[in-house]
PDB file of N, CA and C in Angstrom:
ATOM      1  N   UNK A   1      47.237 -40.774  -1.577  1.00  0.00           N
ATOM      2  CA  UNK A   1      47.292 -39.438  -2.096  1.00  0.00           C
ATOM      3  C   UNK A   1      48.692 -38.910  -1.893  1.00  0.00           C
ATOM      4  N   UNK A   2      49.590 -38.388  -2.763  1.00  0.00           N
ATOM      5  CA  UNK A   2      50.550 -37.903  -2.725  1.00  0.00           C
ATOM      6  C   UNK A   2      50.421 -36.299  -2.602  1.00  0.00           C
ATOM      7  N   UNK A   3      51.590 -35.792  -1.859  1.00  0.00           N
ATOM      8  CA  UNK A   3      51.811 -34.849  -0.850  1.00  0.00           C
ATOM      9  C   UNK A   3      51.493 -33.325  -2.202  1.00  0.00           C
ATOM     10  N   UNK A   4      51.591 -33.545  -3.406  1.00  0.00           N
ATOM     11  CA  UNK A   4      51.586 -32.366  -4.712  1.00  0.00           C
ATOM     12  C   UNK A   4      50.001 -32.828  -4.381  1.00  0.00           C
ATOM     13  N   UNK A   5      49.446 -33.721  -3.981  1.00  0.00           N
ATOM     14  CA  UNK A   5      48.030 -33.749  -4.541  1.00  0.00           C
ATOM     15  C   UNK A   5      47.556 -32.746  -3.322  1.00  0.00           C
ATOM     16  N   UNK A   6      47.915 -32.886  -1.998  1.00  0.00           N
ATOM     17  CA  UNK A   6      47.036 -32.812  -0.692  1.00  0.00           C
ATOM     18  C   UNK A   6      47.213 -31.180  -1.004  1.00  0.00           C
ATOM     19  N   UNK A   7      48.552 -30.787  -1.216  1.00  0.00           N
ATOM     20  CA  UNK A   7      48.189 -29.215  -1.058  1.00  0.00           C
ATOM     21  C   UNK A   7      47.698 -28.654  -1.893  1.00  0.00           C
ATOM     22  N   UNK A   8      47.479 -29.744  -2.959  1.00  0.00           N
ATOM     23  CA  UNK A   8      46.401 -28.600  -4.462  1.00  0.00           C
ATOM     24  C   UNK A   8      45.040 -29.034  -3.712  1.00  0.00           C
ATOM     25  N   UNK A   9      44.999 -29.902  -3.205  1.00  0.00           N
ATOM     26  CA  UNK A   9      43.350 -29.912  -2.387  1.00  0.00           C
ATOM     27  C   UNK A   9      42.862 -28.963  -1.163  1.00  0.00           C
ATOM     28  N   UNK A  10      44.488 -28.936  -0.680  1.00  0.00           N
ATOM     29  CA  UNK A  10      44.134 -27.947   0.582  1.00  0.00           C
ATOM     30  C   UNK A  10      44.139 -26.460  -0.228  1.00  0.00           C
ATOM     31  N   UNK A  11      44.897 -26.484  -1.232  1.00  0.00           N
ATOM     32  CA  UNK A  11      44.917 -25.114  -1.481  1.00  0.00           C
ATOM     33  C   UNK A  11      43.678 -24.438  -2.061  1.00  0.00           C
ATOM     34  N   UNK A  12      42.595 -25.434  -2.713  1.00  0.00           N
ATOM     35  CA  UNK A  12      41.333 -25.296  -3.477  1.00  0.00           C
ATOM     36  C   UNK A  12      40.582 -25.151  -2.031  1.00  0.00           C
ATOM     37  N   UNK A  13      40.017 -25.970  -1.131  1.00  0.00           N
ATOM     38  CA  UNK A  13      39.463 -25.560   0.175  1.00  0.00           C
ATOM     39  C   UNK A  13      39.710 -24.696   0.744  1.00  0.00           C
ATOM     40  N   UNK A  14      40.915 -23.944   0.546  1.00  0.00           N
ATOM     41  CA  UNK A  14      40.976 -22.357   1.189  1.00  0.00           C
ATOM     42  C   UNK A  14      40.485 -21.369   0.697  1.00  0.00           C
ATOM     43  N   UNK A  15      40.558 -21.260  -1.181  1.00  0.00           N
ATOM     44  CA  UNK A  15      39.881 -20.773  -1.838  1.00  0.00           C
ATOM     45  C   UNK A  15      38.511 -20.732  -1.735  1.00  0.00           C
ATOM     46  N   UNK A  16      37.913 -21.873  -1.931  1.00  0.00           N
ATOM     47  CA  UNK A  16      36.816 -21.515  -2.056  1.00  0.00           C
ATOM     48  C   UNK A  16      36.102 -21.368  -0.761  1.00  0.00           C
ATOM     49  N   UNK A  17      36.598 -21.436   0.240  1.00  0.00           N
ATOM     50  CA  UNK A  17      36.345 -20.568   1.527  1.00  0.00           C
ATOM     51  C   UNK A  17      36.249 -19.149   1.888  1.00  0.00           C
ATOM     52  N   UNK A  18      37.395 -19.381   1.294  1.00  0.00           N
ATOM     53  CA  UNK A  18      37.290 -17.094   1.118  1.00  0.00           C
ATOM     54  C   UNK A  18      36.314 -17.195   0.390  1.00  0.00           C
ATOM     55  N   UNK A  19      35.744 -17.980  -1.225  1.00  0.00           N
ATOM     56  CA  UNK A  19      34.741 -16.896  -2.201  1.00  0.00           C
ATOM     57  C   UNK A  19      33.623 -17.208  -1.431  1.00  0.00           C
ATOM     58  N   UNK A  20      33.169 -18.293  -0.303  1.00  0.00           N
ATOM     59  CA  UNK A  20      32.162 -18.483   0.090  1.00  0.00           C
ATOM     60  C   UNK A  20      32.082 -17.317   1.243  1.00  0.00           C
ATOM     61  N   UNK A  21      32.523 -16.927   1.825  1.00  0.00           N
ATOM     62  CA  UNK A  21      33.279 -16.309   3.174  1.00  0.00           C
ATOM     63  C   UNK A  21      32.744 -14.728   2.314  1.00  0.00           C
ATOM     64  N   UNK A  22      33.280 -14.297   1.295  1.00  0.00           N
ATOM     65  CA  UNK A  22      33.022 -13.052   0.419  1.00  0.00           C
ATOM     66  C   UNK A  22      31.523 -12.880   0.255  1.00  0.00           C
ATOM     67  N   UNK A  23      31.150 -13.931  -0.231  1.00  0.00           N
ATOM     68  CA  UNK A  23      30.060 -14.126  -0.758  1.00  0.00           C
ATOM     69  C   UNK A  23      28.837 -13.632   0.300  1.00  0.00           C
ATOM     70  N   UNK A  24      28.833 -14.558   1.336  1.00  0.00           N
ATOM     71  CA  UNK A  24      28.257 -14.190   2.791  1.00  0.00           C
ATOM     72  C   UNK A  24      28.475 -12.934   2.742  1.00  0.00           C
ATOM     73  N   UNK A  25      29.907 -12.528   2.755  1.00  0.00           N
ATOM     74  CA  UNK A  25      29.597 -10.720   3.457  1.00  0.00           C
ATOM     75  C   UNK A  25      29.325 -10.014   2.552  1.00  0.00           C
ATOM     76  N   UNK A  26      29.292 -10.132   1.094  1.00  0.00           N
ATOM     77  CA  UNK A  26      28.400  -9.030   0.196  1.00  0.00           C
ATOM     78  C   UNK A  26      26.824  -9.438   0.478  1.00  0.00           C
ATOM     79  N   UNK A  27      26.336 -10.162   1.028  1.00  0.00           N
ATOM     80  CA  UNK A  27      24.861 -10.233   0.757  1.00  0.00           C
ATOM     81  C   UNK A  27      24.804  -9.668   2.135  1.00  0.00           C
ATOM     82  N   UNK A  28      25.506  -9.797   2.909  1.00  0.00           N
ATOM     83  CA  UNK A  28      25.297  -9.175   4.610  1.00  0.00           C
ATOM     84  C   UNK A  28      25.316  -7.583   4.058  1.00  0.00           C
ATOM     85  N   UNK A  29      25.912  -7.045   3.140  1.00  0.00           N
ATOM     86  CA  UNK A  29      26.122  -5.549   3.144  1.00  0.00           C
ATOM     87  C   UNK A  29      25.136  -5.509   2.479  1.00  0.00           C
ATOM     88  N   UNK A  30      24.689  -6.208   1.264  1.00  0.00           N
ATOM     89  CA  UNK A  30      23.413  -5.820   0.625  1.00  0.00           C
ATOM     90  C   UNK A  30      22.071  -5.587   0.893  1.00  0.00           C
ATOM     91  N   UNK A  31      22.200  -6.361   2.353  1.00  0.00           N
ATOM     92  CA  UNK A  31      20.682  -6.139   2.796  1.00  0.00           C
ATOM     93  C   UNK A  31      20.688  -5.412   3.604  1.00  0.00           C
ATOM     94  N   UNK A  32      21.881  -5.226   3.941  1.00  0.00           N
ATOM     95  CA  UNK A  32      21.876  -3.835   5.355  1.00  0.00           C
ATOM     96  C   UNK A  32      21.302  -2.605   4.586  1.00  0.00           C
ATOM     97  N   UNK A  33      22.025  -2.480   3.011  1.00  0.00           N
ATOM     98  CA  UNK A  33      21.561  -1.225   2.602  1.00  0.00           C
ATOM     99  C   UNK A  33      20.465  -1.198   1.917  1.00  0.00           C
ATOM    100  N   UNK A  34      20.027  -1.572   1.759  1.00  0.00           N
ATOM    101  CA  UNK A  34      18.874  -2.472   1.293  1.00  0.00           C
ATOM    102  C   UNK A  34      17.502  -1.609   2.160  1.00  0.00           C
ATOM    103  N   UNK A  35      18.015  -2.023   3.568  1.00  0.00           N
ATOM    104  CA  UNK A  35      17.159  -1.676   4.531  1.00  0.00           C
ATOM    105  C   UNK A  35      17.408  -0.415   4.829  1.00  0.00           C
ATOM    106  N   UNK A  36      18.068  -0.235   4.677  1.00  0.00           N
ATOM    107  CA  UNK A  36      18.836   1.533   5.373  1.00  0.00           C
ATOM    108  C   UNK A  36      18.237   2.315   4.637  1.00  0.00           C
ATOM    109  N   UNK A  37      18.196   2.052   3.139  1.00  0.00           N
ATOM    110  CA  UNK A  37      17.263   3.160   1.890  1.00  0.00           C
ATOM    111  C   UNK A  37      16.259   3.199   1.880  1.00  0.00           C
ATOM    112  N   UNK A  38      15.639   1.740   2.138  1.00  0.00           N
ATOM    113  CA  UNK A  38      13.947   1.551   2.363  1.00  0.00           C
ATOM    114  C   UNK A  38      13.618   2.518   3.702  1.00  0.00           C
ATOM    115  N   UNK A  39      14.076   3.350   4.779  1.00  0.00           N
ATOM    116  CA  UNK A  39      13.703   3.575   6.001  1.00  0.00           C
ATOM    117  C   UNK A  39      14.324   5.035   6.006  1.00  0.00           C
ATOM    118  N   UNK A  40      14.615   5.400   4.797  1.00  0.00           N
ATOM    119  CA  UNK A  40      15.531   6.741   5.012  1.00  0.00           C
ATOM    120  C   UNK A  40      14.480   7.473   4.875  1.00  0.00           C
ATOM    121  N   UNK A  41      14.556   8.672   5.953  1.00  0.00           N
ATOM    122  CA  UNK A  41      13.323   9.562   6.463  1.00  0.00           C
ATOM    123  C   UNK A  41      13.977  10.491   5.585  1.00  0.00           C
ATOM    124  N   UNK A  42      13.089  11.557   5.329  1.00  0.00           N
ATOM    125  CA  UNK A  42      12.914  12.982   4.581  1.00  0.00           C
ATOM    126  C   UNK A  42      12.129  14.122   5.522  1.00  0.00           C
ATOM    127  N   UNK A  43      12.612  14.969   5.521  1.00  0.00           N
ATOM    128  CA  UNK A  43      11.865  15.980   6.452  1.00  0.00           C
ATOM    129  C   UNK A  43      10.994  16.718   5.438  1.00  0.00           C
ATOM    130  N   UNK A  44       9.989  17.176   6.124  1.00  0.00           N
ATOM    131  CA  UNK A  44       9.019  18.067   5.445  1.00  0.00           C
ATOM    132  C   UNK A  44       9.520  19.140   4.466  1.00  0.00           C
ATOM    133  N   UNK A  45      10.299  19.359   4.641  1.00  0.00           N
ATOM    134  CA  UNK A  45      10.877  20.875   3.592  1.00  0.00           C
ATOM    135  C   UNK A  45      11.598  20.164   2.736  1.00  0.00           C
ATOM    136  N   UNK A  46      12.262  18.616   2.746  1.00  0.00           N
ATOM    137  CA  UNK A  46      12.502  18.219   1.942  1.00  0.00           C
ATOM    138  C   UNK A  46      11.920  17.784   0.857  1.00  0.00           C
ATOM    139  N   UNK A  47      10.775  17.151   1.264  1.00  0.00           N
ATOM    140  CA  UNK A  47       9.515  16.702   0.414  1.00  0.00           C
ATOM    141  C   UNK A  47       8.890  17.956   0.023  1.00  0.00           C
ATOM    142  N   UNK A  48       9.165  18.631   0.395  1.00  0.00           N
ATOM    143  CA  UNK A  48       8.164  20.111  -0.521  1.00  0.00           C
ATOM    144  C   UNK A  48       9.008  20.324  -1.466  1.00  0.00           C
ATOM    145  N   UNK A  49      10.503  20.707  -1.232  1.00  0.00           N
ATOM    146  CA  UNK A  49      11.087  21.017  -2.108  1.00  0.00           C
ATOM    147  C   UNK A  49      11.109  20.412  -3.543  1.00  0.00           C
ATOM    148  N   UNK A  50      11.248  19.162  -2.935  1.00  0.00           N
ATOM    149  CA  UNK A  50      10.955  18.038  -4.150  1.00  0.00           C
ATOM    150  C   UNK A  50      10.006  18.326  -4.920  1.00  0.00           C
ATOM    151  N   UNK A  51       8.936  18.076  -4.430  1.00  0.00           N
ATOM    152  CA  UNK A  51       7.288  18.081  -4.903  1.00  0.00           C
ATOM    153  C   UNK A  51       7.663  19.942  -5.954  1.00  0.00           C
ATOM    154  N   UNK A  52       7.822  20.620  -5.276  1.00  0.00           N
ATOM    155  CA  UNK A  52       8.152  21.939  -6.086  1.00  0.00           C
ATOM    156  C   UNK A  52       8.920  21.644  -7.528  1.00  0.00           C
ATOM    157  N   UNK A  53      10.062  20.650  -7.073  1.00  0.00           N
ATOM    158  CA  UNK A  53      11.020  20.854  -8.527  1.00  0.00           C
ATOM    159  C   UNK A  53      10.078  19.860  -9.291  1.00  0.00           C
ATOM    160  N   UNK A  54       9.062  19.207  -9.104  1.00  0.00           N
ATOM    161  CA  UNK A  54       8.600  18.240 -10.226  1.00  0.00           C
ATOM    162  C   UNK A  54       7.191  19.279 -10.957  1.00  0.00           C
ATOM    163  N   UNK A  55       7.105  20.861 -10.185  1.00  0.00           N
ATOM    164  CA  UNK A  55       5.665  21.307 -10.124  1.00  0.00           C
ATOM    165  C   UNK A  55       4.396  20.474  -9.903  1.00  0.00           C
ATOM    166  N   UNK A  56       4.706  19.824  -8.558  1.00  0.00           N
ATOM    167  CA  UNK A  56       3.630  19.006  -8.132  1.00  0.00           C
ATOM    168  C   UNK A  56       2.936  19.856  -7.081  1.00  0.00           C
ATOM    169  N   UNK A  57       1.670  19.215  -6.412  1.00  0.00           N
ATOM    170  CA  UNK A  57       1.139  19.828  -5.538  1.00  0.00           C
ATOM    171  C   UNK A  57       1.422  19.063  -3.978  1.00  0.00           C
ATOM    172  N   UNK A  58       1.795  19.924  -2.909  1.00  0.00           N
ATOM    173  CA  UNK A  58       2.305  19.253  -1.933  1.00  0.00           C
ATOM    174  C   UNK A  58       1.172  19.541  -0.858  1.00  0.00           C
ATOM    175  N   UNK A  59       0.911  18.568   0.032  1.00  0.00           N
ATOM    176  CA  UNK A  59      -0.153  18.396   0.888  1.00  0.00           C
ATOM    177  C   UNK A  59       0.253  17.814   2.044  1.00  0.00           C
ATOM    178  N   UNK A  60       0.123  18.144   3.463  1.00  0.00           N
ATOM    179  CA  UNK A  60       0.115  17.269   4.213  1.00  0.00           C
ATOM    180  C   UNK A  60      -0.916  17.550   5.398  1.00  0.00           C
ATOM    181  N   UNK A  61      -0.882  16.296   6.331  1.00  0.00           N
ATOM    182  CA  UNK A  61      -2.211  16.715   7.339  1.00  0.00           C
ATOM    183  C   UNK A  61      -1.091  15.562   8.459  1.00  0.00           C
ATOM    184  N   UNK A  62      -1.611  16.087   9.682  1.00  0.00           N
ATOM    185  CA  UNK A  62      -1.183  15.044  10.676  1.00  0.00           C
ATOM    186  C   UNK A  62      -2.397  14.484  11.596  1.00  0.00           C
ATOM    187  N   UNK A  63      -2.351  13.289  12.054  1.00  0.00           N
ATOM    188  CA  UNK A  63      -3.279  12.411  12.982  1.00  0.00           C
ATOM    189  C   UNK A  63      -2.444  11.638  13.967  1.00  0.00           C
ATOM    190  N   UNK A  64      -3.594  10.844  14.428  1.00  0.00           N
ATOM    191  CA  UNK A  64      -3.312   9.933  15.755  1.00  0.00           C
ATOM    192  C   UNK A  64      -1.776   8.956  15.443  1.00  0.00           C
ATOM    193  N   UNK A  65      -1.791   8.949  14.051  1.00  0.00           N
ATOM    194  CA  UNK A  65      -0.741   7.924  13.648  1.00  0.00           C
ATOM    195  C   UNK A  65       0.355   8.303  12.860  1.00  0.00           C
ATOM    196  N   UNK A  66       0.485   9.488  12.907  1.00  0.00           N
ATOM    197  CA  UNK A  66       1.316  10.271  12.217  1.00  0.00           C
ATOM    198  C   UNK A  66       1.122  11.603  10.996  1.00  0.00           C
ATOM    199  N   UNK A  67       2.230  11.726  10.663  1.00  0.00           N
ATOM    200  CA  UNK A  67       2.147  12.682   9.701  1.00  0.00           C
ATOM    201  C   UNK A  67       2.528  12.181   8.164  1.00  0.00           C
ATOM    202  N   UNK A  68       0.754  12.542   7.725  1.00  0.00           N
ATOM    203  CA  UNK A  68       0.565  12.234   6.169  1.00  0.00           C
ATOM    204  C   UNK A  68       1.238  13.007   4.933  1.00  0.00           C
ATOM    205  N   UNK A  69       2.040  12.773   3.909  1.00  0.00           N
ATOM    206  CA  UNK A  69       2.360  13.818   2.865  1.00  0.00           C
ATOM    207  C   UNK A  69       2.206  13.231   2.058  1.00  0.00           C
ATOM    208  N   UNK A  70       2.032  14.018   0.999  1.00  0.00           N
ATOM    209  CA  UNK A  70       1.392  13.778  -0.129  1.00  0.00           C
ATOM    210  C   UNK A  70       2.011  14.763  -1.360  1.00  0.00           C
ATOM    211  N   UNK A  71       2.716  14.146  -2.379  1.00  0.00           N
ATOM    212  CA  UNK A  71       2.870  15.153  -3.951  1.00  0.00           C
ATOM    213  C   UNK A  71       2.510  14.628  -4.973  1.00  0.00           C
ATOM    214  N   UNK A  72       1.289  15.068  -5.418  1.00  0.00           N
ATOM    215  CA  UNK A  72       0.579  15.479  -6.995  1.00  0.00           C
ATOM    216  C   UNK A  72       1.479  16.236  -8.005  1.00  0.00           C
ATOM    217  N   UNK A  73       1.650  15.208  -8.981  1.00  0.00           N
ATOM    218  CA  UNK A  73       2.014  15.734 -10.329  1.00  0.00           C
ATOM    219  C   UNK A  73       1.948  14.850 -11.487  1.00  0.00           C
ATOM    220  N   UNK A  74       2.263  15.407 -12.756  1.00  0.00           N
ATOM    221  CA  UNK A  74       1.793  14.772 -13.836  1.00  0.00           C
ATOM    222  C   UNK A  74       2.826  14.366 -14.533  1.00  0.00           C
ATOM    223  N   UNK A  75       3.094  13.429 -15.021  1.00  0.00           N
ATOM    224  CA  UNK A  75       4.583  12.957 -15.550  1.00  0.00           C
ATOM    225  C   UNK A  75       4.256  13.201 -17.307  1.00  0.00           C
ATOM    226  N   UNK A  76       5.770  13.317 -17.878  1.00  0.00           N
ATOM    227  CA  UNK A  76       5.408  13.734 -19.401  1.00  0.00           C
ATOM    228  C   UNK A  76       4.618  13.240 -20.108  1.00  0.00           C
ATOM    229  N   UNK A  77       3.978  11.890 -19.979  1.00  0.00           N
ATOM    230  CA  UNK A  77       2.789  11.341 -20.597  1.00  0.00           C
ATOM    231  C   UNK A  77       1.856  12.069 -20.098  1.00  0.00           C
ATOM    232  N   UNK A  78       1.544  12.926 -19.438  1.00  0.00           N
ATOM    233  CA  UNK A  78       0.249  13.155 -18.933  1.00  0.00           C
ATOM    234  C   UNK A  78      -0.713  12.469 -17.475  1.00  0.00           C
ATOM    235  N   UNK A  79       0.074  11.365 -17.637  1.00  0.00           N
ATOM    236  CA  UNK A  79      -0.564  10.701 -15.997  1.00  0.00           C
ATOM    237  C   UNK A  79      -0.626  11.680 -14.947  1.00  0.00           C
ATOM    238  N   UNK A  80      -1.404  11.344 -14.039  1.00  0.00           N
ATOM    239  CA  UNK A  80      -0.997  12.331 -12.548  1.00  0.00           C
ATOM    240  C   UNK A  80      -0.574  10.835 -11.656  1.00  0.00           C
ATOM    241  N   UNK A  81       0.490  11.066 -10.731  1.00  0.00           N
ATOM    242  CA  UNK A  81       0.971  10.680 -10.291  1.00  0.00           C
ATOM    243  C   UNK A  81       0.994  11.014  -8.511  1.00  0.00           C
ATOM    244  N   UNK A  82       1.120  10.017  -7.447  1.00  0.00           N
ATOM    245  CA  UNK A  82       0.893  10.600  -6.059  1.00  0.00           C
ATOM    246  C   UNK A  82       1.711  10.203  -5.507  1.00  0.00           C
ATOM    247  N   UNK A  83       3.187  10.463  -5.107  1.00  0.00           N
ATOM    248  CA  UNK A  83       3.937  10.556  -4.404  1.00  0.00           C
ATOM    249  C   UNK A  83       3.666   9.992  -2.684  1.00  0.00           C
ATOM    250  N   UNK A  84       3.332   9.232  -2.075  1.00  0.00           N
ATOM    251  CA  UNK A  84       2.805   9.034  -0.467  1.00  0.00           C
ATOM    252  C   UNK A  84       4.319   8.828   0.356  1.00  0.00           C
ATOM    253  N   UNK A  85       4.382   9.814   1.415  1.00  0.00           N
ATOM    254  CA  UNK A  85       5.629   9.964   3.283  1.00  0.00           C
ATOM    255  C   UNK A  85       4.395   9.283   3.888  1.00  0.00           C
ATOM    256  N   UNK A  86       4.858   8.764   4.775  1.00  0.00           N
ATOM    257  CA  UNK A  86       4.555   8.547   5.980  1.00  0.00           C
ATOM    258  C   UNK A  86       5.688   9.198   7.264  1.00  0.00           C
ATOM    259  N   UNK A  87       4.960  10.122   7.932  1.00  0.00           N
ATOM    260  CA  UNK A  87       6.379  10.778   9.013  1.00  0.00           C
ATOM    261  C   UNK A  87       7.506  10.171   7.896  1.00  0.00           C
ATOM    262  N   UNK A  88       7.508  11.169   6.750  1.00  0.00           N
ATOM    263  CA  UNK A  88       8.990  11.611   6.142  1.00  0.00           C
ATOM    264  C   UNK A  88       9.417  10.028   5.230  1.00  0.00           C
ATOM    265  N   UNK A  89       8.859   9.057   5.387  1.00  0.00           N
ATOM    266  CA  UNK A  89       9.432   7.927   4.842  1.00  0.00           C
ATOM    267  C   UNK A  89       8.619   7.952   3.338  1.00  0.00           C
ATOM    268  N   UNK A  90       9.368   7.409   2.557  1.00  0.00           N
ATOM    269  CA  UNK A  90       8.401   7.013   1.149  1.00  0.00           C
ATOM    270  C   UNK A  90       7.683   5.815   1.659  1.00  0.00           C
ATOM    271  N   UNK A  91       6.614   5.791   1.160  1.00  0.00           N
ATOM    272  CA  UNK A  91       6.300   4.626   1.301  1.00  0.00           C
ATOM    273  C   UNK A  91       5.486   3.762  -0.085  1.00  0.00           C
ATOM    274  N   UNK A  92       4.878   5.108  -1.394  1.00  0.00           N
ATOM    275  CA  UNK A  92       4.126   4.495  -2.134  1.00  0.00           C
ATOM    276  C   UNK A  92       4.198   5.407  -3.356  1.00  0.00           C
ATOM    277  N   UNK A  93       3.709   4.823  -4.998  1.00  0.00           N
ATOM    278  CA  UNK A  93       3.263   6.194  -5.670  1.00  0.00           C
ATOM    279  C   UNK A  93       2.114   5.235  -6.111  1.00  0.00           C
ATOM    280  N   UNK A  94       1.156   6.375  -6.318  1.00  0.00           N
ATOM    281  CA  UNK A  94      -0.005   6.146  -6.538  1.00  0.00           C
ATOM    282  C   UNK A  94      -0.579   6.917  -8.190  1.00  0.00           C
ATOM    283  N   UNK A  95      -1.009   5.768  -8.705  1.00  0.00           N
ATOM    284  CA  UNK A  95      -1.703   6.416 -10.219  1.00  0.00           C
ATOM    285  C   UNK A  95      -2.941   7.150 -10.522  1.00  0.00           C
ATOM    286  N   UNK A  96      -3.104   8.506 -10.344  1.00  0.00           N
ATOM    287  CA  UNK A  96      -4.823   9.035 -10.434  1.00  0.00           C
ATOM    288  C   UNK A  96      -5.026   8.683 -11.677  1.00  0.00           C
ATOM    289  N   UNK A  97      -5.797   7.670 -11.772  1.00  0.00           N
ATOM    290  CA  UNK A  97      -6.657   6.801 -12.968  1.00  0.00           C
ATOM    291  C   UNK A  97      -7.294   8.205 -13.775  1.00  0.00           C
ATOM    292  N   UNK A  98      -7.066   8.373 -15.009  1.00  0.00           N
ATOM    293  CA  UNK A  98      -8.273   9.210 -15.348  1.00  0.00           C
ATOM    294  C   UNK A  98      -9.531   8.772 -15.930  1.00  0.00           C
ATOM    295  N   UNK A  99     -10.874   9.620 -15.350  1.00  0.00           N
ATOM    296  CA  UNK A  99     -11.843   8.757 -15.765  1.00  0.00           C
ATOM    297  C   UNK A  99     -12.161   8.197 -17.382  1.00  0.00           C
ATOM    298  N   UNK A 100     -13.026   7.367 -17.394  1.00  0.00           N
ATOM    299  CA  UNK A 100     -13.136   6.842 -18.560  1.00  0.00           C
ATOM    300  C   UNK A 100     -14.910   6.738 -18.745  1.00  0.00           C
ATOM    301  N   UNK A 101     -14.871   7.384 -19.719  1.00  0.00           N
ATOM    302  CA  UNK A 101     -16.242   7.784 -20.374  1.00  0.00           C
ATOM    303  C   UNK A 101     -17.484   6.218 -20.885  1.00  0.00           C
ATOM    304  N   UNK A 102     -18.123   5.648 -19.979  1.00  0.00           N
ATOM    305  CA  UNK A 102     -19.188   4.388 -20.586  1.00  0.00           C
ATOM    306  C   UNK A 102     -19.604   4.949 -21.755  1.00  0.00           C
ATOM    307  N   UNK A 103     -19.459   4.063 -22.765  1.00  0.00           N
ATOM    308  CA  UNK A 103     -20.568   3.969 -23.964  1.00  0.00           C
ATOM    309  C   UNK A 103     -21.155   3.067 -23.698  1.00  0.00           C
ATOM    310  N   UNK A 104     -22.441   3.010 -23.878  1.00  0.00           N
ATOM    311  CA  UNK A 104     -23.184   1.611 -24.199  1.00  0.00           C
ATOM    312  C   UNK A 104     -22.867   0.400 -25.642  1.00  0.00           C
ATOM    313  N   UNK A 105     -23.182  -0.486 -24.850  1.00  0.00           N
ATOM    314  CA  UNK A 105     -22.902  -1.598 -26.217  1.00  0.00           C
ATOM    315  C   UNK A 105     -23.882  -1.281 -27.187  1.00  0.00           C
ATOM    316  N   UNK A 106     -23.547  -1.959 -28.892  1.00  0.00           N
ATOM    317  CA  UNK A 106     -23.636  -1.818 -29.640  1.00  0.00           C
ATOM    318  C   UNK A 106     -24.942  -2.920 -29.642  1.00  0.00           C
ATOM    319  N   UNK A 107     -25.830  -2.920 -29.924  1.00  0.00           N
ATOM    320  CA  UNK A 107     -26.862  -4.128 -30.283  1.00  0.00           C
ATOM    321  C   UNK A 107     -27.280  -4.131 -32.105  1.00  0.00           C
ATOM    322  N   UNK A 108     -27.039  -5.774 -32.334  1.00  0.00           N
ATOM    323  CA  UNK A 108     -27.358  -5.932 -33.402  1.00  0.00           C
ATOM    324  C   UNK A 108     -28.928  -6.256 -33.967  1.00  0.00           C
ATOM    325  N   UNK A 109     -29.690  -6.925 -32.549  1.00  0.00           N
ATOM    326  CA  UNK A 109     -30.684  -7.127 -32.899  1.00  0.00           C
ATOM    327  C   UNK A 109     -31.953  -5.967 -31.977  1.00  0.00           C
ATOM    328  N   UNK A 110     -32.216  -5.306 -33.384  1.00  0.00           N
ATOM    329  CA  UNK A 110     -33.588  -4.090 -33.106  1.00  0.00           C
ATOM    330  C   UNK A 110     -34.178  -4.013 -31.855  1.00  0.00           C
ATOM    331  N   UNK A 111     -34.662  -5.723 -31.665  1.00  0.00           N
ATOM    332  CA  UNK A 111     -35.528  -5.999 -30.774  1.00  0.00           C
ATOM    333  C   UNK A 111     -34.939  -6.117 -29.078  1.00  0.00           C
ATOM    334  N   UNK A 112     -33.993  -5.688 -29.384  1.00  0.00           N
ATOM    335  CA  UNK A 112     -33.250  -5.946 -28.067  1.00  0.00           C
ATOM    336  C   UNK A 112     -32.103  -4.442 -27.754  1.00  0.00           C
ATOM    337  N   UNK A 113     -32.638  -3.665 -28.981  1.00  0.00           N
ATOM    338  CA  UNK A 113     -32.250  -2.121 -28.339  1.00  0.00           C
ATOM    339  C   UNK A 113     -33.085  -1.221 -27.360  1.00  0.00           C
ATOM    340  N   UNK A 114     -31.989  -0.367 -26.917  1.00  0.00           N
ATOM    341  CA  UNK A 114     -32.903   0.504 -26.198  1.00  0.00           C
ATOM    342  C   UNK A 114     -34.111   1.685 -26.841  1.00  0.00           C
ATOM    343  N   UNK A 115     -35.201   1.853 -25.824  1.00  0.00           N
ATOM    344  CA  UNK A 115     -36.016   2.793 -26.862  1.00  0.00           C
ATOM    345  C   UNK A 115     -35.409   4.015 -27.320  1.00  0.00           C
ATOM    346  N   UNK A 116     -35.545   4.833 -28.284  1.00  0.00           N
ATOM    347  CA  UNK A 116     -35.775   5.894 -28.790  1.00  0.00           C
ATOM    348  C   UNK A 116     -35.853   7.181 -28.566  1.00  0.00           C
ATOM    349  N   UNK A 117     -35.359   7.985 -27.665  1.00  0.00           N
ATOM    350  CA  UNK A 117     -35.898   9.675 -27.445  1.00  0.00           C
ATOM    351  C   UNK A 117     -36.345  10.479 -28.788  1.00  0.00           C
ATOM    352  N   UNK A 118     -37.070  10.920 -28.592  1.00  0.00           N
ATOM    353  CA  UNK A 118     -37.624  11.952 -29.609  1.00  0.00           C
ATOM    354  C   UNK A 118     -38.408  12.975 -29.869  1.00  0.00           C
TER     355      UNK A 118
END
């Protein structure tokens, strides 16, 4: 190997040391924040406030395991929607299903409908 070759080899192994070296520390920052947003607490007046600017309904109750909150509201489709804190953390949204009305099936054969009121 001649001496033009060794330092274009050494010079490529330094390179791609740093992008590996980079690489490592953007995913080290990515999951730090990652985690930092997932765990970011909200205080109670914050979550009301919120829940207020969406005209939702704000609820909370506390127990053995903490403090529950809760905001109800309806998004422009019409869904209602449930906002869930746990002590101040997000943790969930929840879809209030709206109910849905049973019809009975359709029967083709007479003999196998239901009777008659009359």
């Amino acid at each position: 190997m001649t001496t033009k070759n060794r330092v274009a080899t050494n010079r490529i192994g330094r390179i791609a040391r740093g992008i590996g070296t980079a690489g490592i520390g953007l995913s080290i920052a990515l999951a730090s924040a990652a985690v930092a947003s997932a765990e970011e607490r909200q205080t109670e007046a914050e979550i009301k406030s919120g829940c207020k600017d969406a005209a939702g309904r704000y609820e909370t109750s506390s127990g053995p395991k903490g403090r529950l909150s809760t905001c109800t509201y309806k998004a422009i489709d019409g869904s209602t929607w449930i906002d869930v804190y746990v002590d101040g953390t997000y943790t969930n949204t929840l879809n209030e299903a709206k109910p849905q009305i049973v019809t009975p099936p359709q029967v083709s054969n007479p003999d196998l409908a239901p009777p008659q009121r009359g």
